[in-house]
N, C-alpha and C. Protein backbone atom coordinates (compact mmCIF):
# COMPACT_ATOMS: atom_id res chain seq x y z
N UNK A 1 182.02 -153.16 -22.77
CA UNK A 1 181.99 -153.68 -21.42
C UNK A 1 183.38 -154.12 -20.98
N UNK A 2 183.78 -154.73 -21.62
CA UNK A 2 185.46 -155.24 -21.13
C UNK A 2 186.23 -154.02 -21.20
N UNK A 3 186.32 -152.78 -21.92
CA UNK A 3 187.21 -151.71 -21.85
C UNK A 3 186.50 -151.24 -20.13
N UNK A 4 185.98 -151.37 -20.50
CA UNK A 4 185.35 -150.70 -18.69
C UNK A 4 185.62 -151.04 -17.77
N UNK A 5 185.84 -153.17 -18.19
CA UNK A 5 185.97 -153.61 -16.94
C UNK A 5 188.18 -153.10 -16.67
N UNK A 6 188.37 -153.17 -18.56
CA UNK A 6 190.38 -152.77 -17.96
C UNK A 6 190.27 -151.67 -17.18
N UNK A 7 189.82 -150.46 -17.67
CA UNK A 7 190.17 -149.26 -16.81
C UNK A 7 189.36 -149.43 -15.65
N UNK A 8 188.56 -149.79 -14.78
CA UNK A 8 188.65 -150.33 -13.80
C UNK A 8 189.46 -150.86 -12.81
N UNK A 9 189.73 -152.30 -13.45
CA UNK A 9 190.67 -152.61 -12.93
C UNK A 9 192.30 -152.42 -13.06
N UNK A 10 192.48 -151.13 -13.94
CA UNK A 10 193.84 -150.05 -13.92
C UNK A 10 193.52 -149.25 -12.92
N UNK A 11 192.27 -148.43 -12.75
CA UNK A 11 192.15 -147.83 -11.86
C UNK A 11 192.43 -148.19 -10.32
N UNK A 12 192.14 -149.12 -10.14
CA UNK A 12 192.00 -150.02 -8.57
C UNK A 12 193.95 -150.11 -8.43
N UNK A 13 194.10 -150.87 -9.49
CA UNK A 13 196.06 -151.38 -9.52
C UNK A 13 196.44 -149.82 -9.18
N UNK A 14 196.80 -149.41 -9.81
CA UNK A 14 196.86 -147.65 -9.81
C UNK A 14 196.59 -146.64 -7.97
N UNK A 15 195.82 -147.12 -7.65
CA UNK A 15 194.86 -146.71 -6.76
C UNK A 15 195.80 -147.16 -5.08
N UNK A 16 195.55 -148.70 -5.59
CA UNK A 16 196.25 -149.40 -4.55
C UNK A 16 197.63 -149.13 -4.22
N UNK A 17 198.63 -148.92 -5.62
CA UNK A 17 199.58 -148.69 -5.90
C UNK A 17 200.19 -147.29 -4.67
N UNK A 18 199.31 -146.33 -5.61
CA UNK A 18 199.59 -144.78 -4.39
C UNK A 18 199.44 -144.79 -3.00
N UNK A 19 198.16 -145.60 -2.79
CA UNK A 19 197.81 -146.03 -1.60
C UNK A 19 199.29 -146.37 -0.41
N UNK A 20 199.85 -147.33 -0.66
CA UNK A 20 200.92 -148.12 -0.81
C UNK A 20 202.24 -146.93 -0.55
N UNK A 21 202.02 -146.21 -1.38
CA UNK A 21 203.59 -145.50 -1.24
C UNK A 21 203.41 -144.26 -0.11
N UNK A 22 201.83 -143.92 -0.30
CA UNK A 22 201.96 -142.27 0.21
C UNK A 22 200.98 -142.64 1.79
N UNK A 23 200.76 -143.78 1.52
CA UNK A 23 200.21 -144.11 3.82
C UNK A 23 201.21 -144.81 4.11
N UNK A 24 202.27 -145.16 4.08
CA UNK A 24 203.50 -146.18 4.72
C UNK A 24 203.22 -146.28 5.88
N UNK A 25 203.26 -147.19 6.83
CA UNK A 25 202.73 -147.38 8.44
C UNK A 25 204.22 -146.44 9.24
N UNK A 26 204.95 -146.23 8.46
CA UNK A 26 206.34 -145.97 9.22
C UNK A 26 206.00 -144.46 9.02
N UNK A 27 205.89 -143.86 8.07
CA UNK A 27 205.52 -142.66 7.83
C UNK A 27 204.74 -141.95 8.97
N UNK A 28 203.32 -142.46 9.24
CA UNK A 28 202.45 -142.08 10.30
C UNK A 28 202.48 -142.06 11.40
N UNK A 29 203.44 -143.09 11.72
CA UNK A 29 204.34 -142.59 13.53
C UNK A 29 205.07 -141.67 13.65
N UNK A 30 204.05 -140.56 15.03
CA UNK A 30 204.86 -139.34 15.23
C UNK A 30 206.27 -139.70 15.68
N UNK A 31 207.10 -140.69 16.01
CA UNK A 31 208.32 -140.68 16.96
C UNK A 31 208.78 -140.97 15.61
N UNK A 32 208.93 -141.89 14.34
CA UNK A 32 209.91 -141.37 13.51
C UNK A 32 210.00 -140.68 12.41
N UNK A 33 211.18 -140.61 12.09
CA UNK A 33 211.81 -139.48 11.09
C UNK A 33 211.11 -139.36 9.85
N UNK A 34 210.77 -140.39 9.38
CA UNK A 34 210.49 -140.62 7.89
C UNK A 34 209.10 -139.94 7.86
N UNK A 35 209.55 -139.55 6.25
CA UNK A 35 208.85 -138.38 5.77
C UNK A 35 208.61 -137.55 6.72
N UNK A 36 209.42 -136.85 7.47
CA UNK A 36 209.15 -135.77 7.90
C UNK A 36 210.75 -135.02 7.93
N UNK A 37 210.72 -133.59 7.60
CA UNK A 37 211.35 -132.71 8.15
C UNK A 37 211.61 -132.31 9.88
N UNK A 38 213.75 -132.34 9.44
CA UNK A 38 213.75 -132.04 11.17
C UNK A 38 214.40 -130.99 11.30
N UNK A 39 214.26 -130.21 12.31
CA UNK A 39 214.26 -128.79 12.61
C UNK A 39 214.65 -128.73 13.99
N UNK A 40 215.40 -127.51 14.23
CA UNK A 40 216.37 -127.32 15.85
C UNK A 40 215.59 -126.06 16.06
N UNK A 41 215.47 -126.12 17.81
CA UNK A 41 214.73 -124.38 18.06
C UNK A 41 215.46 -124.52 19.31
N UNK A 42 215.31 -123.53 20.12
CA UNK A 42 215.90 -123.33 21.04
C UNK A 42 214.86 -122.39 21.89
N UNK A 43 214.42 -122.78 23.24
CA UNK A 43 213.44 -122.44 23.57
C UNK A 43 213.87 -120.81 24.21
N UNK A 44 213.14 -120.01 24.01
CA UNK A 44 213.04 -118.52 24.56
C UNK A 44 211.81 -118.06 24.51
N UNK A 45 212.00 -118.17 26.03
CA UNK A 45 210.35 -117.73 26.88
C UNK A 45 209.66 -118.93 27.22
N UNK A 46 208.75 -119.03 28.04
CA UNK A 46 207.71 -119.30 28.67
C UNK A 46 206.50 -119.70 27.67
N UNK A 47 206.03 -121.22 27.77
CA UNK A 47 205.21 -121.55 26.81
C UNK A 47 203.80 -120.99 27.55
N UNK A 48 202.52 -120.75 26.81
CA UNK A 48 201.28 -120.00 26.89
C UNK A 48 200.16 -121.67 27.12
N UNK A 49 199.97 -121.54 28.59
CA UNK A 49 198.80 -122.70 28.33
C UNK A 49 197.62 -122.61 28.03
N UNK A 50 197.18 -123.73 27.31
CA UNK A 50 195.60 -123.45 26.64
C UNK A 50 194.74 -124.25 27.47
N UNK A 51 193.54 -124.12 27.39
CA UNK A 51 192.36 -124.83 28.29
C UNK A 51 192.54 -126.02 28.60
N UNK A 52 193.88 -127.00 28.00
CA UNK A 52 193.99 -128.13 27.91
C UNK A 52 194.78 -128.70 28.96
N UNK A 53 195.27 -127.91 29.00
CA UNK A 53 197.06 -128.14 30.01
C UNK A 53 198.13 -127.48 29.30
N UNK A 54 198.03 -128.12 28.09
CA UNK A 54 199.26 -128.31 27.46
C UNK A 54 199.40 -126.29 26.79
N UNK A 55 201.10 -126.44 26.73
CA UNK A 55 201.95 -125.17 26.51
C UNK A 55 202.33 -125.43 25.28
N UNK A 56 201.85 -124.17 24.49
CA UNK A 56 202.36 -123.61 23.49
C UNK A 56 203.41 -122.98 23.13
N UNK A 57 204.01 -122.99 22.21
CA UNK A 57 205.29 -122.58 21.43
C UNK A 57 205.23 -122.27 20.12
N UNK A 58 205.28 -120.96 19.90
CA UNK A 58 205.88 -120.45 18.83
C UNK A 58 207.33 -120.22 18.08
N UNK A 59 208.19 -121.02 17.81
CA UNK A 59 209.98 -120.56 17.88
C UNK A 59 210.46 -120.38 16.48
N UNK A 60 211.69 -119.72 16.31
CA UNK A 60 212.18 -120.03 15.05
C UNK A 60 213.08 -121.18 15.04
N UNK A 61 212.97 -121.55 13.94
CA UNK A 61 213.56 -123.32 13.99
C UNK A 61 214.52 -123.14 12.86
N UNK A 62 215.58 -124.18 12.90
CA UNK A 62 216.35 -124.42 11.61
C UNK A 62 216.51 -125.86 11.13
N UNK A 63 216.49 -125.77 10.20
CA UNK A 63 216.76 -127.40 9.23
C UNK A 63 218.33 -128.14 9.29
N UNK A 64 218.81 -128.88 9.30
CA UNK A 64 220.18 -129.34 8.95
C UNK A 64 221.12 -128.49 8.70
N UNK A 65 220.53 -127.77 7.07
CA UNK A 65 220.89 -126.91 6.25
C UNK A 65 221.07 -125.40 6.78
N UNK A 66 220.19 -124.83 7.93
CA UNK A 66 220.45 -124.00 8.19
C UNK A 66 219.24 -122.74 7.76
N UNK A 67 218.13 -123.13 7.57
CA UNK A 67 217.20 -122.51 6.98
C UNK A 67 216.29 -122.02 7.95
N UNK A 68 216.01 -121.44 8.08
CA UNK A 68 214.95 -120.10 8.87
C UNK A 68 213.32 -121.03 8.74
N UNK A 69 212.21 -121.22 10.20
CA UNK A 69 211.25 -121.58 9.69
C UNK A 69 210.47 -121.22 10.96
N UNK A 70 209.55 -120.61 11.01
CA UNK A 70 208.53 -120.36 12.30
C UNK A 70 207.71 -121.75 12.26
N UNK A 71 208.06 -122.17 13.37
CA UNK A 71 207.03 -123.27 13.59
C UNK A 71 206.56 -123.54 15.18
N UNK A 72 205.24 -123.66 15.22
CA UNK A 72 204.51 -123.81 16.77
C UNK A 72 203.77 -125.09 16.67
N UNK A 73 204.17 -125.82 18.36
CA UNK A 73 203.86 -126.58 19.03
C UNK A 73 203.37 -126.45 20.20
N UNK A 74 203.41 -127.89 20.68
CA UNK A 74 202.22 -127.88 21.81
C UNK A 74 203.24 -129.23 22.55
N UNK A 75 203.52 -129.12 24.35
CA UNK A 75 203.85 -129.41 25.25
C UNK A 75 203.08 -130.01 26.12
N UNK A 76 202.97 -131.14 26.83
CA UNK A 76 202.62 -131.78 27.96
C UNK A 76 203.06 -130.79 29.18
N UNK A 77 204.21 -130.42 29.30
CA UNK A 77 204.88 -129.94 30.52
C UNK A 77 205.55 -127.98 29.90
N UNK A 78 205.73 -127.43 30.97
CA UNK A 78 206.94 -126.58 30.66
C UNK A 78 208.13 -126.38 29.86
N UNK A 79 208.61 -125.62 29.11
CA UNK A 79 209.86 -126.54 28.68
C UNK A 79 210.80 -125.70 29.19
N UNK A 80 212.33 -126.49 29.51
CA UNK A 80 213.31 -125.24 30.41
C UNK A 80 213.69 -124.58 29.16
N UNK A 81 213.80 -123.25 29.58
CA UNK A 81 214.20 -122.10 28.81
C UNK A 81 215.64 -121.88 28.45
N UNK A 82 216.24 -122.35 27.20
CA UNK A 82 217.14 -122.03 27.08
C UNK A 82 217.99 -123.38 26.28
N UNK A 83 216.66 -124.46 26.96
CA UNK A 83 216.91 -125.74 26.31
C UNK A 83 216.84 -126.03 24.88
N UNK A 84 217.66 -126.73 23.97
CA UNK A 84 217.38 -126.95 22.51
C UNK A 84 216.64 -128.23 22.30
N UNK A 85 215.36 -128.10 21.31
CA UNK A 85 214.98 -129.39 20.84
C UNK A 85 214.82 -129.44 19.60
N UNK A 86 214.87 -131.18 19.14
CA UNK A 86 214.36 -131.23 18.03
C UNK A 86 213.30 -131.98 17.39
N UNK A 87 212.51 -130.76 16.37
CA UNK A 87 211.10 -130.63 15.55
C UNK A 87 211.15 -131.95 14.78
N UNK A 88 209.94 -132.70 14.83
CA UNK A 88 209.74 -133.45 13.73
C UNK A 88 209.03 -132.77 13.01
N UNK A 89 208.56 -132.11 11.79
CA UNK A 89 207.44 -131.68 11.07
C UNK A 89 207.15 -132.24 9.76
N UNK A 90 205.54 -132.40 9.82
CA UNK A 90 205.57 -132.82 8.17
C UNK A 90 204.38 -131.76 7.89
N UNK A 91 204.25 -131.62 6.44
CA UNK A 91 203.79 -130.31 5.65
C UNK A 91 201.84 -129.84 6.32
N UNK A 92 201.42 -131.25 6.43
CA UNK A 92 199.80 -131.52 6.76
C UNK A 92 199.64 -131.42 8.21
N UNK A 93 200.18 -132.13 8.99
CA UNK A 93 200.53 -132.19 10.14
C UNK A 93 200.93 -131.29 11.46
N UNK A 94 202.10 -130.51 10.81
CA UNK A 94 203.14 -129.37 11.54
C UNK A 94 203.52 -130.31 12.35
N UNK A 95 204.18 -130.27 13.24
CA UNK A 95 205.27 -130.72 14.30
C UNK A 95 204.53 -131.97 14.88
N UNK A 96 204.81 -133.29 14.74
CA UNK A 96 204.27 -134.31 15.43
C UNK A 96 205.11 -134.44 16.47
N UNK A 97 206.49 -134.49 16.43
CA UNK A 97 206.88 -135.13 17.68
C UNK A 97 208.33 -134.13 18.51
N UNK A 98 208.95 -134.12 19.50
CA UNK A 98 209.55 -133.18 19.73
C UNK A 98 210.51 -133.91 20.84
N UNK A 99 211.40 -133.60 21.22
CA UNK A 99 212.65 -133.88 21.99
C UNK A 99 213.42 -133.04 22.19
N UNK A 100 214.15 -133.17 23.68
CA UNK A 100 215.02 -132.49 23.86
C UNK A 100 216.58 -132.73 23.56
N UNK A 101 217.52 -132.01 22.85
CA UNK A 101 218.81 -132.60 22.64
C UNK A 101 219.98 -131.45 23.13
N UNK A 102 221.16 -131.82 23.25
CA UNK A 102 222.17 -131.10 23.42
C UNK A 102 222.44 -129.66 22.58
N UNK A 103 223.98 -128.90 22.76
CA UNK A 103 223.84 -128.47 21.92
C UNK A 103 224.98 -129.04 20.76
N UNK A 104 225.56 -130.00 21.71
CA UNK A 104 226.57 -130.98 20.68
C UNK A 104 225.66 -131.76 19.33
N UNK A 105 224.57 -131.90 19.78
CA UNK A 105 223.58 -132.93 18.86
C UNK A 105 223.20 -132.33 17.99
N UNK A 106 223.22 -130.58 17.37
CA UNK A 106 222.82 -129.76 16.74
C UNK A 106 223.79 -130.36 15.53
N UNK A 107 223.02 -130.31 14.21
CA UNK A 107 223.71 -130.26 13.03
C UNK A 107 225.35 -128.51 13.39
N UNK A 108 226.15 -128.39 12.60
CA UNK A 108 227.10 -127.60 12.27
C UNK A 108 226.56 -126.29 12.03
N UNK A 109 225.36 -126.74 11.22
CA UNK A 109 224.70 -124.63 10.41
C UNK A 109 224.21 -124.62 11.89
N UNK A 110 223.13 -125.36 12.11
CA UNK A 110 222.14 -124.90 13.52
C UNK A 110 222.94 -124.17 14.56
N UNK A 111 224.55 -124.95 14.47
CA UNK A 111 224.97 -124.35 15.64
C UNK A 111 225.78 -122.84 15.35
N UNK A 112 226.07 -122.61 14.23
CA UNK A 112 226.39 -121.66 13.88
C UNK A 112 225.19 -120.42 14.09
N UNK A 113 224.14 -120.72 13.64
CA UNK A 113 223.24 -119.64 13.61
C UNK A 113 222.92 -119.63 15.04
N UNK A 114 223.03 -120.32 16.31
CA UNK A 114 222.69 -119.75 17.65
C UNK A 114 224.16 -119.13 18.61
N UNK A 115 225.25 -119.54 17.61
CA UNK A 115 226.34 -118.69 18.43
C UNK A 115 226.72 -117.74 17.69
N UNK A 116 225.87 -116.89 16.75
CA UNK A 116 225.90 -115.04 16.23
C UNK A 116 225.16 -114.44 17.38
């Protein structure tokens, strides 16, 4: 009975523990960064609206680093064509949050790979 009741209550410590690291309240807000991957696209074409309102986007995106990634979102409004934003994405999720930025605000690779 007492071995039952330790691993129990290892289990729960344990439990709580992960709990703790992998729901962070900061984590789960789409507006910031943490734990999420950020990514630059540059809009080309005309987003596709769905029954909702909101416009869809399919783009290729890049990381900091400069890495290649198809990723699609979803818009309140239009977006101007030609404009660059940047992807928040996390792996479960895909793209929570999105902004528009310069093309000065582009990491160095990003901007390299849109002026070839």
């Amino acid at each position: 009975m007492k071995k039952m009741l330790l691993v129990l209550g290892l289990i729960i410590v344990i439990g709580t523990c992960l709990w703790m690291f992998f729901f962070n309240p900061e984590k789960l807000n789409p507006e910031t960064s943490a734990g999420k991957t950020i990514y630059y696209a540059m809009i080309t074409g005309l987003g596709v609206q769905d029954e909702n309102g909101r416009y869809k986007y399919e783009l290729t995106s890049y990381n900091e680093g400069g890495n290649e990634k198809k990723l699609g979102f979803s818009a309140g409004k239009q977006l101007r064509e030609g404009a660059y934003v940047q992807l928040y994405h996390t792996l479960i999720r895909g793209v929570t949050y999105w902004k528009e930025v310069t093309f000065a605000e582009l990491p160095k690779a990003v901007q390299e790979q849109y002026q070839q």
